[in-house]
Protein backbone atom coordinates (compact mmCIF):
# COMPACT_ATOMS: atom_id res chain seq x y z
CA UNK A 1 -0.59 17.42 20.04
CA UNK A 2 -2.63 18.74 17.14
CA UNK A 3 -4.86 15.22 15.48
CA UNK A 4 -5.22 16.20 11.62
CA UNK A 5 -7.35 13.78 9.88
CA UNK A 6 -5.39 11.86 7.20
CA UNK A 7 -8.14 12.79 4.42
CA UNK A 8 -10.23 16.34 4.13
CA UNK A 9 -12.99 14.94 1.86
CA UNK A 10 -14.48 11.50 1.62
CA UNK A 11 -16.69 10.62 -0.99
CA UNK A 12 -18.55 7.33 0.24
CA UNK A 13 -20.41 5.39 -1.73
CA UNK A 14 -23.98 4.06 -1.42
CA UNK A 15 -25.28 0.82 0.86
CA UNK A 16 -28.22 -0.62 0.80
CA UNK A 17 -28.72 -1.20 4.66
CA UNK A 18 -31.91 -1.92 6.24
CA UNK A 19 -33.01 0.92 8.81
CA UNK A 20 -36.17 1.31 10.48
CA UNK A 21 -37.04 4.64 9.07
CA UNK A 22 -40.76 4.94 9.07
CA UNK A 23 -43.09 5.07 6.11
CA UNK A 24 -42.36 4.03 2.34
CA UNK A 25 -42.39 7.62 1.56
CA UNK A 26 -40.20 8.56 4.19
CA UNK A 27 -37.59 5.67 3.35
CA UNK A 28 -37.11 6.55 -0.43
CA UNK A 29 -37.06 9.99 0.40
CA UNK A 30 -34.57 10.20 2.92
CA UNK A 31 -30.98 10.14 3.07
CA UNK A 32 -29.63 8.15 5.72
CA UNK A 33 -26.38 7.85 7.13
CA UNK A 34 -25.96 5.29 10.02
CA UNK A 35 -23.11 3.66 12.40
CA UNK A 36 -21.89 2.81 15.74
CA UNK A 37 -19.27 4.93 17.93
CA UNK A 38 -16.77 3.20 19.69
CA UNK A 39 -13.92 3.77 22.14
CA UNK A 40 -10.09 2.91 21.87
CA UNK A 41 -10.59 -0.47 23.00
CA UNK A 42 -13.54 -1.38 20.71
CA UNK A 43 -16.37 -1.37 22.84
CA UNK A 44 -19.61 0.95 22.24
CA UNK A 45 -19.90 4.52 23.73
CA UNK A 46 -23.59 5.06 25.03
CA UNK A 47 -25.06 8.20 24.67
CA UNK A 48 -22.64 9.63 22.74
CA UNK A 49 -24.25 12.95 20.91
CA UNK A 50 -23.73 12.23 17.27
CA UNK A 51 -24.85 15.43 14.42
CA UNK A 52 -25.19 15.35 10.85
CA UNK A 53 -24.72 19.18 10.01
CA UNK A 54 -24.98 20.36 6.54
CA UNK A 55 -22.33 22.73 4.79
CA UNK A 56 -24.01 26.42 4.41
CA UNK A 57 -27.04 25.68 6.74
CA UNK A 58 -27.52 26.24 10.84
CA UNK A 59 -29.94 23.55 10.77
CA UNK A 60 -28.25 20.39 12.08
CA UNK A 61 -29.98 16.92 13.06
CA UNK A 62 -28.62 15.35 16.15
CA UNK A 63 -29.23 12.22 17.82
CA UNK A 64 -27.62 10.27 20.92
CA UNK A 65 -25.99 6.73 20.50
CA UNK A 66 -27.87 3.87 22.25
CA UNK A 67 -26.76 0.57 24.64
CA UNK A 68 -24.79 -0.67 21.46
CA UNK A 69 -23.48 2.74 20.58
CA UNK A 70 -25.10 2.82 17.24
CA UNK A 71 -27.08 6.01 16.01
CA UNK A 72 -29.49 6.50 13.00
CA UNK A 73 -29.53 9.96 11.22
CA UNK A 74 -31.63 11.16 8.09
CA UNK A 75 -32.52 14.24 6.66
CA UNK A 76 -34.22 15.07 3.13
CA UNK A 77 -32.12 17.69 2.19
CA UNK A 78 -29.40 16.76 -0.40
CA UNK A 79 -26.41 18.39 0.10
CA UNK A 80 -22.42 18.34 1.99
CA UNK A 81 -22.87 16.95 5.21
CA UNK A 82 -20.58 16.57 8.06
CA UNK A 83 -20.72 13.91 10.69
CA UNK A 84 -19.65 15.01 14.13
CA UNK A 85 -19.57 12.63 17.10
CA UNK A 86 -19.19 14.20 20.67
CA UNK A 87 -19.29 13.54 24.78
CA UNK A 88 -18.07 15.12 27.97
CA UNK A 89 -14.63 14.31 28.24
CA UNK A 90 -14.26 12.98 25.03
CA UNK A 91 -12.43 14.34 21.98
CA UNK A 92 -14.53 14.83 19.24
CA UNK A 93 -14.54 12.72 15.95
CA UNK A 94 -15.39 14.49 12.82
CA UNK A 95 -16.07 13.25 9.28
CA UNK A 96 -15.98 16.05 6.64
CA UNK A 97 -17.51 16.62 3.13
CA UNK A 98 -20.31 13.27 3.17
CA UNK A 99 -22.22 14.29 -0.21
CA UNK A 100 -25.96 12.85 0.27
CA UNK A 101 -28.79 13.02 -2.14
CA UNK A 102 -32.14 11.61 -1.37
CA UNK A 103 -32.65 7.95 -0.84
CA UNK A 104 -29.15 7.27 -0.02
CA UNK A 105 -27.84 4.83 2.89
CA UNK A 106 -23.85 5.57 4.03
CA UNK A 107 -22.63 3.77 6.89
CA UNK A 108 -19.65 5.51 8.82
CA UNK A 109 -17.84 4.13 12.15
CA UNK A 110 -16.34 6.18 13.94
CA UNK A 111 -13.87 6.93 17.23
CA UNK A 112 -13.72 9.02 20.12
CA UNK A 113 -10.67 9.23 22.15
CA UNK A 114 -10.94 10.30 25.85
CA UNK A 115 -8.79 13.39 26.61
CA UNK A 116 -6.06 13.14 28.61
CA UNK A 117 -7.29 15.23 31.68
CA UNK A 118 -10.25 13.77 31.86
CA UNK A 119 -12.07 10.52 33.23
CA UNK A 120 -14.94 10.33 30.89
CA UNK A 121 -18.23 9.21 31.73
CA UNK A 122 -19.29 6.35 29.82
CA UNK A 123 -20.24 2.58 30.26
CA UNK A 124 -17.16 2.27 27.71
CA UNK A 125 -14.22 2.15 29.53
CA UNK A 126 -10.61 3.57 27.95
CA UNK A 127 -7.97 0.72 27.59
CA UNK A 128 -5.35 0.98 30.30
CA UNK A 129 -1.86 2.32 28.45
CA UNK A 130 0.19 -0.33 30.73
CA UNK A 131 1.02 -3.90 28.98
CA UNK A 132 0.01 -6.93 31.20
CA UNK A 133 2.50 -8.89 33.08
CA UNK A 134 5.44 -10.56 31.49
CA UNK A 135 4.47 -8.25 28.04
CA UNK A 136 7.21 -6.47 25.76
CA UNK A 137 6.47 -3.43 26.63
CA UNK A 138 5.33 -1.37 22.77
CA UNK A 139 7.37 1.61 23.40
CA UNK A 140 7.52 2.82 20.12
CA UNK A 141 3.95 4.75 19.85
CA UNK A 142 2.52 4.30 16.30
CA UNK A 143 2.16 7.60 14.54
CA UNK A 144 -1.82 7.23 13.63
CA UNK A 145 -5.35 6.04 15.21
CA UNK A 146 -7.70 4.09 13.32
CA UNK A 147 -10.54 6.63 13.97
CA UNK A 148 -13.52 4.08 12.32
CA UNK A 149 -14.64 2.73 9.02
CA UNK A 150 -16.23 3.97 5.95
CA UNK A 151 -17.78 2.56 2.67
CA UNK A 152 -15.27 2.58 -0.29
CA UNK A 153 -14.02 5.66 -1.45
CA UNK A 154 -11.06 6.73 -3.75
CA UNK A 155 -9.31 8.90 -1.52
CA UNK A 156 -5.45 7.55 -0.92
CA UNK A 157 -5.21 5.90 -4.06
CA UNK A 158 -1.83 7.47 -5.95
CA UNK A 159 -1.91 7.72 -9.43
CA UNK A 160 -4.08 6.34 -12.49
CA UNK A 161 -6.73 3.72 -12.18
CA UNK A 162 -4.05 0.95 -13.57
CA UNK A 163 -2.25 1.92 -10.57
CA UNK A 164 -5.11 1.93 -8.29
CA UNK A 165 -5.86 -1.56 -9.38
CA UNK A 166 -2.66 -2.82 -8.91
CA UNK A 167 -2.43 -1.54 -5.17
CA UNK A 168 -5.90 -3.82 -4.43
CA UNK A 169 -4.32 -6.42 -6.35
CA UNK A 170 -1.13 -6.31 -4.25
CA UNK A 171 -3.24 -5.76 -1.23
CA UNK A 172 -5.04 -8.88 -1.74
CA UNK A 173 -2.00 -11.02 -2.98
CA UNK A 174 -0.33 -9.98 0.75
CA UNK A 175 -2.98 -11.74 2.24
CA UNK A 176 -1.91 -14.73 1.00
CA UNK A 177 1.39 -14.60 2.66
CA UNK A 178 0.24 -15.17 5.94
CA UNK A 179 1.55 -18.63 7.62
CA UNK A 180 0.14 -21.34 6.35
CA UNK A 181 1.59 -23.36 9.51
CA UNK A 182 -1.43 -24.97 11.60
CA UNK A 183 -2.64 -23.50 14.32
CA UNK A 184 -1.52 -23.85 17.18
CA UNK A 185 -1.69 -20.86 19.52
CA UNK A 186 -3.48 -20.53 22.97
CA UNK A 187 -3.71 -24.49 23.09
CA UNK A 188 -1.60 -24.72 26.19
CA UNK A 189 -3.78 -22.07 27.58
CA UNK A 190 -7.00 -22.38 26.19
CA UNK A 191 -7.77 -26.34 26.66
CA UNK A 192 -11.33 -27.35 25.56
CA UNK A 193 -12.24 -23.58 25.00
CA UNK A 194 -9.11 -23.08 21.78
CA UNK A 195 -9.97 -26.59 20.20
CA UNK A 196 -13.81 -25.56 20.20
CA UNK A 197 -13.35 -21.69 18.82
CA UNK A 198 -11.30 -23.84 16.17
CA UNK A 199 -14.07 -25.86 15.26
CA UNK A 200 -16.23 -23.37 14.76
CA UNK A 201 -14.24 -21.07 12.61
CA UNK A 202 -13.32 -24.35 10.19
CA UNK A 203 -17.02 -24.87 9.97
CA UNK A 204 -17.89 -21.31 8.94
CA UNK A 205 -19.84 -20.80 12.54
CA UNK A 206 -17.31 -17.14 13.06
CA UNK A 207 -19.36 -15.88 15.53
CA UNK A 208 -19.60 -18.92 17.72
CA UNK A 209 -15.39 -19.15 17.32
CA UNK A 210 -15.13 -15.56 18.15
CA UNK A 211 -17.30 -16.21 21.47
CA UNK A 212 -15.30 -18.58 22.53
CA UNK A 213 -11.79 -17.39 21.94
CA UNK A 214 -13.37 -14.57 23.89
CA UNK A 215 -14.18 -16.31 26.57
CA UNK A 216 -10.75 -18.14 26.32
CA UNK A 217 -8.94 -14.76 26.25
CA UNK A 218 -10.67 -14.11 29.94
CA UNK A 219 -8.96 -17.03 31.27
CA UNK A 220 -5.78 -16.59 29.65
CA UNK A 221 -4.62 -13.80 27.69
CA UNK A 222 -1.73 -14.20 25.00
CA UNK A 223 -1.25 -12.40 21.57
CA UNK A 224 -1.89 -15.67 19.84
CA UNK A 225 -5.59 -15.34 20.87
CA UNK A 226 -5.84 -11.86 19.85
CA UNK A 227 -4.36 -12.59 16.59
CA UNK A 228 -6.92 -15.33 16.48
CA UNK A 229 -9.37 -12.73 17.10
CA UNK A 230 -8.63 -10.52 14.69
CA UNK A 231 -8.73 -12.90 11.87
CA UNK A 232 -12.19 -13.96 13.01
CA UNK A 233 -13.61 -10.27 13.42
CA UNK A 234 -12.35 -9.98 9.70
CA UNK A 235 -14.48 -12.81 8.60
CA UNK A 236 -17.53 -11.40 10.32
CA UNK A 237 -16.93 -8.36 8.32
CA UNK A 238 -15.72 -5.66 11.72
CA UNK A 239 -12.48 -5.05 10.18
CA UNK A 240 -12.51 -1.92 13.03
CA UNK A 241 -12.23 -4.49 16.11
CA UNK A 242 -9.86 -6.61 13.23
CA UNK A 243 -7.56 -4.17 13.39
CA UNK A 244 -7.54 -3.49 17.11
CA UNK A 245 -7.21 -7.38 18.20
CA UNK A 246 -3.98 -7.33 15.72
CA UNK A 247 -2.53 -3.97 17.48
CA UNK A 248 -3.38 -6.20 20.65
CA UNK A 249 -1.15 -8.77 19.30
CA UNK A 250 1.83 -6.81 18.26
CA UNK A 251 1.82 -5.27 21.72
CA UNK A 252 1.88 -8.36 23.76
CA UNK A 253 4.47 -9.99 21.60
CA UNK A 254 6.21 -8.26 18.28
CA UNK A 255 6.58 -11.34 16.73
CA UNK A 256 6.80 -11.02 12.43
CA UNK A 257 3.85 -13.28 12.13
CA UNK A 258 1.97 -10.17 14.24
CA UNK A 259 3.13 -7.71 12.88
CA UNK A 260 2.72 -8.87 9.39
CA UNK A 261 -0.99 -9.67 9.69
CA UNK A 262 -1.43 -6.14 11.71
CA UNK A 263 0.00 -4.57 8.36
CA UNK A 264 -1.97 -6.73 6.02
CA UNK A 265 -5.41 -5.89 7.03
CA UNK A 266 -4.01 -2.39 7.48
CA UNK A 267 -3.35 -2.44 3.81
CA UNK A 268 -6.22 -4.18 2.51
CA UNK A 269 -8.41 -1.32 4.07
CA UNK A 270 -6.56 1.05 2.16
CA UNK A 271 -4.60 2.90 5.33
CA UNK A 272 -1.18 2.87 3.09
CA UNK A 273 0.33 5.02 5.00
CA UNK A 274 -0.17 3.68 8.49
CA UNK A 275 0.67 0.16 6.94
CA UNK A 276 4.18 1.39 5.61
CA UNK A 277 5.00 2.21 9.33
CA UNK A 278 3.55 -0.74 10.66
CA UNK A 279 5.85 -2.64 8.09
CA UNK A 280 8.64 -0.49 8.40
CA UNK A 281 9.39 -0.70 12.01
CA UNK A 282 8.13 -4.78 11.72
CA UNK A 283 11.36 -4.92 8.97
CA UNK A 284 13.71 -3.38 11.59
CA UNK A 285 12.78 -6.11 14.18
CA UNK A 286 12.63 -8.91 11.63
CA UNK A 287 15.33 -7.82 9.22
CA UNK A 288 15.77 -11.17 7.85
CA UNK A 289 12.13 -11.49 7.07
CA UNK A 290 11.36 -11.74 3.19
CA UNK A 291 7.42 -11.21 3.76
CA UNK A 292 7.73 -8.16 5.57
CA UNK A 293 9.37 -6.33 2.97
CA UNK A 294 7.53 -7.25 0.26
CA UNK A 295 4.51 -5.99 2.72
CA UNK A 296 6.15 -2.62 2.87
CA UNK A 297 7.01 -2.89 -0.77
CA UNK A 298 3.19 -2.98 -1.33
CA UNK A 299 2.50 -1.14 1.03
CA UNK A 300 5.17 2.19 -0.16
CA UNK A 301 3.55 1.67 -3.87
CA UNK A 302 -0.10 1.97 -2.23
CA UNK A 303 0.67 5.34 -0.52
CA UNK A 304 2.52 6.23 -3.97
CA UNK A 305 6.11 5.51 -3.12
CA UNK A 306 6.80 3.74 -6.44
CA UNK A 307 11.16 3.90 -6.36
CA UNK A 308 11.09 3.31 -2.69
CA UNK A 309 8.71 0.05 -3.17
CA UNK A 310 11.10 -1.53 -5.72
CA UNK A 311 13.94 -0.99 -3.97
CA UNK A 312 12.04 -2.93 -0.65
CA UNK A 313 11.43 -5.70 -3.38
CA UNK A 314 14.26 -5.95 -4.60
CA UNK A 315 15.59 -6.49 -0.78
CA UNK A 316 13.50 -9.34 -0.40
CA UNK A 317 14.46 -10.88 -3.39
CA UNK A 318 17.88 -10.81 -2.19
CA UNK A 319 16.69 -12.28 1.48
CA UNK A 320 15.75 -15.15 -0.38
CA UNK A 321 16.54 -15.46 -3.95
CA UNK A 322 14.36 -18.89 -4.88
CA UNK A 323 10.94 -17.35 -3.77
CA UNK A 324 9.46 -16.08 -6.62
CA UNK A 325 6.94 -13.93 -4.40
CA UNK A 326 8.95 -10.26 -4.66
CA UNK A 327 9.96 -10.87 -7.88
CA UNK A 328 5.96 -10.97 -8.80
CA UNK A 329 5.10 -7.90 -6.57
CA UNK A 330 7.75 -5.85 -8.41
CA UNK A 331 6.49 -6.91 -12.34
CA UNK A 332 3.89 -5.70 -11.29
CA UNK A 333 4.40 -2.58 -10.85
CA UNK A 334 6.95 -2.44 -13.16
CA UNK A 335 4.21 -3.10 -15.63
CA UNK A 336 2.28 0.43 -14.14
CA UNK A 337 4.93 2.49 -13.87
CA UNK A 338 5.28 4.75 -16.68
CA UNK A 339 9.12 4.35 -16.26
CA UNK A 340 11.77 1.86 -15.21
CA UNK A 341 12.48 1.29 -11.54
CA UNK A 342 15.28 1.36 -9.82
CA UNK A 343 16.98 -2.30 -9.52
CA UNK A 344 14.08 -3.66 -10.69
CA UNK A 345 15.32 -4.62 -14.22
CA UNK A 346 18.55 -6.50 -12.50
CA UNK A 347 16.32 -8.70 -10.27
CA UNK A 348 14.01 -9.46 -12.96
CA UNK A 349 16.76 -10.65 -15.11
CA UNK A 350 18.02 -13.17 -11.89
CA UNK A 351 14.06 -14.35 -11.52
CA UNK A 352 14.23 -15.42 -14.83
CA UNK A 353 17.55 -17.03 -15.40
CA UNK A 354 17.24 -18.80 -12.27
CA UNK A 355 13.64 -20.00 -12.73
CA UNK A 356 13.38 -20.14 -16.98
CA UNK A 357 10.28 -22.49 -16.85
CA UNK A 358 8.16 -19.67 -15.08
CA UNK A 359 6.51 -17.91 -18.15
CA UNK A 360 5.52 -14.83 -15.23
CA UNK A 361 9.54 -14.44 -14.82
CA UNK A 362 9.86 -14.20 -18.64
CA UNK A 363 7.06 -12.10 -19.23
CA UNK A 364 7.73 -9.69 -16.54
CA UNK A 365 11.92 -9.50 -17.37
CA UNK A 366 10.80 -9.00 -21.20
CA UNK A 367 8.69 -5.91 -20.40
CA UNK A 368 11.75 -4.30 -17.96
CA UNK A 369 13.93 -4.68 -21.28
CA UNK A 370 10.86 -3.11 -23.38
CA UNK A 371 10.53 -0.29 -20.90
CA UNK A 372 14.07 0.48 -21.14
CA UNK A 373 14.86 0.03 -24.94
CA UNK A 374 11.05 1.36 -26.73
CA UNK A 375 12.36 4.02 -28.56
CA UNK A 376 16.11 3.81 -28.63
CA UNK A 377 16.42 1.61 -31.87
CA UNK A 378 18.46 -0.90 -30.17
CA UNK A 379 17.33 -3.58 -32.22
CA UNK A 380 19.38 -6.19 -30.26
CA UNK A 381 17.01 -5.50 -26.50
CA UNK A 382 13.94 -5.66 -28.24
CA UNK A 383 14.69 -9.07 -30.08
CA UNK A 384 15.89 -10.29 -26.68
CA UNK A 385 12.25 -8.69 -25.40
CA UNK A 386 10.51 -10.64 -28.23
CA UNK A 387 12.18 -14.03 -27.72
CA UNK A 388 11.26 -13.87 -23.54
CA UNK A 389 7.72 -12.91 -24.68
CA UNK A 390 7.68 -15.75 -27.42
CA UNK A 391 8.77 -17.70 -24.76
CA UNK A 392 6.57 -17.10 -21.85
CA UNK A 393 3.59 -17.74 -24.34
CA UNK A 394 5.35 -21.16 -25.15
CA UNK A 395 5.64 -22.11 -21.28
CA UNK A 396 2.16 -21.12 -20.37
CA UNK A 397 -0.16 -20.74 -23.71
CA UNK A 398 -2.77 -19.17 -21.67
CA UNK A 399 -1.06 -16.41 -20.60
CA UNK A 400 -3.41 -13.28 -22.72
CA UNK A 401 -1.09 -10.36 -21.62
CA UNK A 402 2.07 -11.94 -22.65
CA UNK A 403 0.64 -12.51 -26.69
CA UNK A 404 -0.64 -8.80 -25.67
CA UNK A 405 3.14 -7.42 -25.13
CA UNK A 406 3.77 -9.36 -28.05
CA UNK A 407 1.32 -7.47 -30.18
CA UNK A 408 2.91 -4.35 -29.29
CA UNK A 409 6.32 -4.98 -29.47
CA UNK A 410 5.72 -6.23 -33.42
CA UNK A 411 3.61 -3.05 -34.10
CA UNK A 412 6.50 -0.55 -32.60
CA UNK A 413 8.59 -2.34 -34.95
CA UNK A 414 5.66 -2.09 -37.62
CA UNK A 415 5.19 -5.59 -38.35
CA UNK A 416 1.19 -5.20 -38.33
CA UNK A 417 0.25 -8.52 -39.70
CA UNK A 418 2.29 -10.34 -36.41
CA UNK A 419 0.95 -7.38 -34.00
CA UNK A 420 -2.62 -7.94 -35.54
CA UNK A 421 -2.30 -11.93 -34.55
CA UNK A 422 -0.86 -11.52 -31.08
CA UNK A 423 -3.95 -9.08 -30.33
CA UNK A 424 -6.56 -12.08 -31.77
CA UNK A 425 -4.64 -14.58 -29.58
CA UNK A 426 -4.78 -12.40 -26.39
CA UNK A 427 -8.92 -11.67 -26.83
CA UNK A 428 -9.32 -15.38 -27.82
CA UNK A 429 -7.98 -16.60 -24.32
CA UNK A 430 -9.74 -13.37 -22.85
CA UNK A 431 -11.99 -11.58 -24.22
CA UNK A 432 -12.70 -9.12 -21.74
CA UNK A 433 -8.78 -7.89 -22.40
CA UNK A 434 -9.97 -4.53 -23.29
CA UNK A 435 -6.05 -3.21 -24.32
CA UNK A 436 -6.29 -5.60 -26.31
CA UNK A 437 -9.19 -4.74 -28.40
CA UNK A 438 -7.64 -1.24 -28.23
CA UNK A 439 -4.54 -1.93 -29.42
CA UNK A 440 -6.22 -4.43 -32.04
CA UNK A 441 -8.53 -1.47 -33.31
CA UNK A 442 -5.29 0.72 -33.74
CA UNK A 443 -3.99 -1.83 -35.71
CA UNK A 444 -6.46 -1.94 -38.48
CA UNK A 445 -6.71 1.37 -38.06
CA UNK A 446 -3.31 1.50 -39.56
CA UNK A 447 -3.48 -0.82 -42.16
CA UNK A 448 -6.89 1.39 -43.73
CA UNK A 449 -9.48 -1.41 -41.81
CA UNK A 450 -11.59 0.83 -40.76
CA UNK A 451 -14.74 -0.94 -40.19
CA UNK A 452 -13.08 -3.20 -38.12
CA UNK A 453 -10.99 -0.97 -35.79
CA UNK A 454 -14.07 0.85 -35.21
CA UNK A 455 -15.52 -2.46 -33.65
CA UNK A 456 -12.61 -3.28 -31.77
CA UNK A 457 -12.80 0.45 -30.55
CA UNK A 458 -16.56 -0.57 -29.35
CA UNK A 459 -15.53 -3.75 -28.07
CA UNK A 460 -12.46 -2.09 -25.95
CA UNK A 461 -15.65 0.03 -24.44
CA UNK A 462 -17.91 -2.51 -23.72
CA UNK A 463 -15.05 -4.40 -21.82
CA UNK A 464 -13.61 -0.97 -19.63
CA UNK A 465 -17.15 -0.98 -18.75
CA UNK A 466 -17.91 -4.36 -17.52
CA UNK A 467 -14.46 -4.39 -15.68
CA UNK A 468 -15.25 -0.90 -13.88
CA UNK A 469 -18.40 -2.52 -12.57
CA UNK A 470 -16.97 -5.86 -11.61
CA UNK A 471 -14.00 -3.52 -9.38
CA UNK A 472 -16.97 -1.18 -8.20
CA UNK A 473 -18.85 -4.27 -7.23
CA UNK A 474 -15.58 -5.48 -5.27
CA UNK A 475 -14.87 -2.28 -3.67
CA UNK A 476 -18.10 -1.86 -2.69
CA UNK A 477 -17.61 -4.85 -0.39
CA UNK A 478 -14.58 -4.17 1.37
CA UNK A 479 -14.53 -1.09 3.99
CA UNK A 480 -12.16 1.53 4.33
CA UNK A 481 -10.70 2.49 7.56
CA UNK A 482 -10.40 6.47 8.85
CA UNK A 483 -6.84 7.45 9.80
CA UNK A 484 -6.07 9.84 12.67
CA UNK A 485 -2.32 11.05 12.23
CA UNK A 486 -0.49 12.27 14.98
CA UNK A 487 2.26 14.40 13.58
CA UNK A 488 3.33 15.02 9.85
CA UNK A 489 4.79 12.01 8.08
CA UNK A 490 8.11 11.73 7.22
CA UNK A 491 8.57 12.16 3.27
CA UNK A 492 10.50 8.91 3.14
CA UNK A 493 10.55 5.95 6.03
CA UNK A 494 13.93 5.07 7.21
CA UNK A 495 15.75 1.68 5.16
């Protein structure tokens, strides 16, 4: 079967990482890209041959992996670079279109997978394909491989950067989902060794936890300790062996609490598309499952699947009606889309007439009704959109983008002098607010103030500046994993 890589070109960014590379000279000269090659089961291939061959040029630079399967390349050429990792009986793994330019530091893991034929030759050891005694046997293959890691790059992020924000946001906010419920797993099994790994993870000591759930897992191995894993590798920053000890999981024992976390940290490394299947077929064994959906739903409006993710929401909603959770995921990206979605204005009406002291469930039903009515002079849904806005502002006085929405529901309607007002509340409780300032300089724009919209023009500037950098900054510490698909997606995943 024919592997095409999920992406043709990554972009990555720069990381300062700290290489032995020779003199001062050499250092700031070079470009230097850096990693480790692993197998299928996480553990480091030695003497793996690993090239850095630049586009338009025969001259390559090679080097071999060492003990820990880590290799060092640098050239002083700027240029297109491709990273190619390769060994006897190993299928190679290929990173296209690197763009370097002198001084910089990338840092790319990647995977080989051992052909089928062969029995490679390697102090890294394939995983064995059967499940252990007494497992559920995973016979539902997933469709991709996570092939290694990367620094941040934009590639699989649909739409505008509003969009793009709102699928990290999202991301993130799935996270918090996970059971709350104390911990409990492996202590039957584990004895001394699970009550000491937990220890050390609650004091912030993750690599001492991670050694000993290890050590626990050799005694006794259970997907509760390979979730536990997982979790841990994630602290320690190896979201790579994260996301294996969470496939682990899932196979042993396709609980919803494992397959929801392996679909999580999928989606908070940006593989959308893998983490819609992983959610998808987690939905179909957990159908009554409320999280799980609103994973997918996050998930489908990551890999740009905006209908498709409201209508998940809006399922979840309905699974259970009190929990204000899907209701928040879909306002959101109500609020992004450029039109309504489908059921979305329906559930957002039941989230707020079922919970009217939530200013969120006001704010976010007024701007379905705004969507929907901007434009078509019915007087009648805008007042209504108004008086949820007016009243979301009264519930929670903080809340900037509500007295935002306000602003520009009262200039639509041309009442400047309100619209102007609105915008001043929304930069007093936030001044970074930059729509606001941009809406505030149109304003006075049209009522002939031009000095002033001209400084709220600036100031709107100034604060899509400092908010770029803040994301850039955040981006720039969370990794992005390399997908491997095995055969074409489907262009919509089953309900």
């Amino acid at each position: 079967m024919v592997l095409a890589l999920a992406a043709a070109t990554l972009m990555i960014s720069s990381r300062a990482l700290a290489f032995e590379l020779g003199s001062p000279a050499q250092m700031s000269a070079a470009a230097t890209v850096q990693g480790t090659i692993r197998d299928a089961a996480g553990k480091p291939v030695t003497a793996a041959t690993v090239l850095l061959e630049e586009k338009g040029s025969s001259k390559n630079v090679e080097t071999r992996t060492d003990a820990a399967g880590v290799f060092v390349l640098s050239t002083e050429h700027a240029g297109t670079y491709t990273v190619r990792a390769k060994k006897s009986g190993w299928r190679d793994a290929v990173l296209d279109s690197i763009v370097l330019s002198p001084g910089d530091r990338r840092h790319v893991d990647l995977l080989l997978l051992t052909l089928p034929s062969e029995n490679p030759d390697s102090s890294a050891s394939p995983p064995s394909a059967k499940a252990p005694p007494g497992a559920m046997e995973f016979n539902d293959e997933p469709n991709f491989t996570v092939a290694g890691v990367t620094d941040w790059s934009n590639l699989g992020l649909h739409g505008s950067a509003a969009s793009s924000r709102t699928s990290e946001s999202l991301a993130k906010e799935a996270l918090t989902l996970k059971s709350s419920a104390p911990e409990t797993a492996g202590a039957g099994n584990w004895g001394k060794q699970y009550e000491m790994a937990l220890a050390y993870k609650a004091k912030g000591d993750f690599a001492g936890a991670r050694e000993k759930v290890q050590k626990a897992l050799a005694i006794a191995d259970d997907s509760d300790g390979h979730r536990l894993l997982g979790e841990i590798d994630e602290r320690l920053n190896e979201p790579l062996e994260a996301v294996r000890e969470y496939e682990k999981a899932v196979r042993m024992d396709p609980s919803e609490q494992n397959y929801f976390e392996w679909g999580t940290e999928l989606l908070l490394h940006r593989a959308a598309e893998p983490a819609v299947e992983v959610f998808t077929k987690g939905s179909s064994a957990h159908p009554n499952s409320a999280r799980m959906l609103t994973g997918l739903g996050a998930a489908l409006y990551s890999d740009g699947s905006w209908d498709e993710a409201a209508r998940r929401l809006c399922e979840a909603s309905d699974l259970e009606p009190a929990d204000p959770t899907p209701y928040l995921f879909l306002g959101k990206i109500e609020k992004t889309a450029s039109a309504p979605l489908p059921c979305s204005e329906q559930k957002l009406a039941r989230f707020a007439q079922e919970q009217p002291g939530n200013a969120l469930a006001n704010y976010y039903y007024a701007i379905s009704i705004w969507k929907s009515e901007k434009g078509s002079g019915n007087l009648a849904g805008i007042k209504q959109a108004e008086a949820l806005l007016e009243k979301a502002v009264a519930i929670d006085p903080k809340l900037d983008e509500a007295y935002l929405q306000l602003g520009i529901v009262r200039f639509a309607r041309g009442d400047f002098e309100y619209a102007i007002r609105d915008y001043k509340k929304a930069i007093e409780i936030n001044p970074q607010l930059g729509e606001a300032h941009r809406q505030l300089g149109l304003a006075y724009r049209r009522t002939g103030e031009m000095v002033k919209a001209q400084e709220e023009f600036q100031a709107y500037e100034q604060a899509e500046k400092t908010e770029a950098a803040e994301i850039e900054r955040q981006r720039r510490e969370l990794r992005q994993f390399l997908i491997i698909l095995k055969d074409p997606p489907a262009t919509t995943p089953p309900r």
